[in-house]
Protein backbone atom coordinates (compact mmCIF):
# COMPACT_ATOMS: atom_id res chain seq x y z
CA UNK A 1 -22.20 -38.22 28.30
CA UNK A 2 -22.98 -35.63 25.83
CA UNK A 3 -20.76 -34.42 22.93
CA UNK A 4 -20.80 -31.07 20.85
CA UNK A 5 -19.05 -30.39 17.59
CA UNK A 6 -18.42 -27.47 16.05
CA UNK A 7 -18.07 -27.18 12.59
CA UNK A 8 -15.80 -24.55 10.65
CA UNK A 9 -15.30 -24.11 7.07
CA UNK A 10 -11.70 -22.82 5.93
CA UNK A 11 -10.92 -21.55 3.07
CA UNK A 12 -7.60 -21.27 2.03
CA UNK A 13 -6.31 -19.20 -0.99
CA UNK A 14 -2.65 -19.94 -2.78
CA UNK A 15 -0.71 -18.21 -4.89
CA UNK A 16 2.08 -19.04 -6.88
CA UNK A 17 5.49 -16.82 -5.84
CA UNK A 18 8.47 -16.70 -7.28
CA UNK A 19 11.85 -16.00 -4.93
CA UNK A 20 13.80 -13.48 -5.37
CA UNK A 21 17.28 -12.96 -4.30
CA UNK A 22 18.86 -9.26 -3.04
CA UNK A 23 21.75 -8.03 -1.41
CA UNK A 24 21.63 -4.72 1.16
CA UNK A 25 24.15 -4.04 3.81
CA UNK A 26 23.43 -6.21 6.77
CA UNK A 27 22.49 -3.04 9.03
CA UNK A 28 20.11 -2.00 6.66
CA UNK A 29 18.00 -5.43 6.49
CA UNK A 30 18.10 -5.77 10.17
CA UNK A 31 16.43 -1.58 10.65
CA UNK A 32 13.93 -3.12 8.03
CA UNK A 33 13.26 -6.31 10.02
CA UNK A 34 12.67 -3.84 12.91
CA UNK A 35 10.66 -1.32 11.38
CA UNK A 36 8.06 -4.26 9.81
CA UNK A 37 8.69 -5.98 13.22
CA UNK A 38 6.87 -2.88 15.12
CA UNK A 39 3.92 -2.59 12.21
CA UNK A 40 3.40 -6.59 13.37
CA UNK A 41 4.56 -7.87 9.76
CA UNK A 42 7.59 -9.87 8.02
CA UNK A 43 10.08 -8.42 6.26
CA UNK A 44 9.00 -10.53 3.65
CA UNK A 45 5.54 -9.12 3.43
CA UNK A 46 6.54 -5.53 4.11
CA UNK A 47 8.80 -6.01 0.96
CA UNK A 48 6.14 -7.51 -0.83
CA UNK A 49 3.66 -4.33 -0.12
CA UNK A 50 6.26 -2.09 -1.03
CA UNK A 51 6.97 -4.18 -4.61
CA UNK A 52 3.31 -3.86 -5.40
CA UNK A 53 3.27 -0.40 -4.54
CA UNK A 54 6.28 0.44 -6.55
CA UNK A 55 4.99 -1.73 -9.45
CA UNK A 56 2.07 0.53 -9.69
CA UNK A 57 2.96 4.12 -9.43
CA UNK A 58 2.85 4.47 -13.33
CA UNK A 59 -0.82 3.12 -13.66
CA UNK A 60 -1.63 5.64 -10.43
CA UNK A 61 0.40 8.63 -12.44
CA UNK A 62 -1.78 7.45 -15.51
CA UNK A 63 -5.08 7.64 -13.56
CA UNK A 64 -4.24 10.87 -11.88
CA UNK A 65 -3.62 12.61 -15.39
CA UNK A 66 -6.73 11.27 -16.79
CA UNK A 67 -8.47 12.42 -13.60
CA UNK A 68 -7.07 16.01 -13.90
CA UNK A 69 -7.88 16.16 -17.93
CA UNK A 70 -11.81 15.11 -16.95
CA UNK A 71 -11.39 18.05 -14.30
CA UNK A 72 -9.76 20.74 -16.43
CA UNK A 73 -12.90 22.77 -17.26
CA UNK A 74 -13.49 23.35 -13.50
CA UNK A 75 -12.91 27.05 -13.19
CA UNK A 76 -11.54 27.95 -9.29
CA UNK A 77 -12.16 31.46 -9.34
CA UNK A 78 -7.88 31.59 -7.75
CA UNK A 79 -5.65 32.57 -7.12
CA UNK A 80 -6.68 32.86 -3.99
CA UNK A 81 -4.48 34.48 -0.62
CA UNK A 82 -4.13 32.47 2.41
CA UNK A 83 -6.99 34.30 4.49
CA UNK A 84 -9.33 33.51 1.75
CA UNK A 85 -8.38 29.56 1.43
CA UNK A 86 -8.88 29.80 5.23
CA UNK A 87 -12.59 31.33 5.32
CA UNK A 88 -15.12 29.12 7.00
């Protein structure tokens, strides 16, 4: 009798959470649970994505401003009419 054995290394990663608690109108939370239901996710970590995205629109505002200082002394050549943005 022979035996195999596979062997599989898992790594597992924590991180500490904190609950929160919110209120919405019932129909509202259950369209949510629907919509994140379709993209194959929780409402949990939908809500999660959309914290961290919320919690870092000023640092992408920030970084867009900086980018558009360092590109200031481009010089387009515009305004330019619709044909011309259209040339290929």
């Amino acid at each position: 009798m022979e035996f195999t054995v596979d062997v599989y290394t898992i790594l597992v990663y924590t991180v500490s959470v904190k609950n929160i608690t919110f209120s919405a109108d019932e129909d509202l939370i259950e369209r949510a649970r629907e919509v994140a239901r379709t993209q194959n996710k929780t409402l949990n970590v939908a809500f999660r994505e959309w914290l961290s995205s919320y919690a870092g629109r000023e640092a992408n505002v920030e970084r867009y401003l900086a980018l558009m200082e360092r590109l200031a002394h481009f010089e387009t050549g515009g305004p330019y009419s619709r044909d011309e943005m259209n040339e290929r």
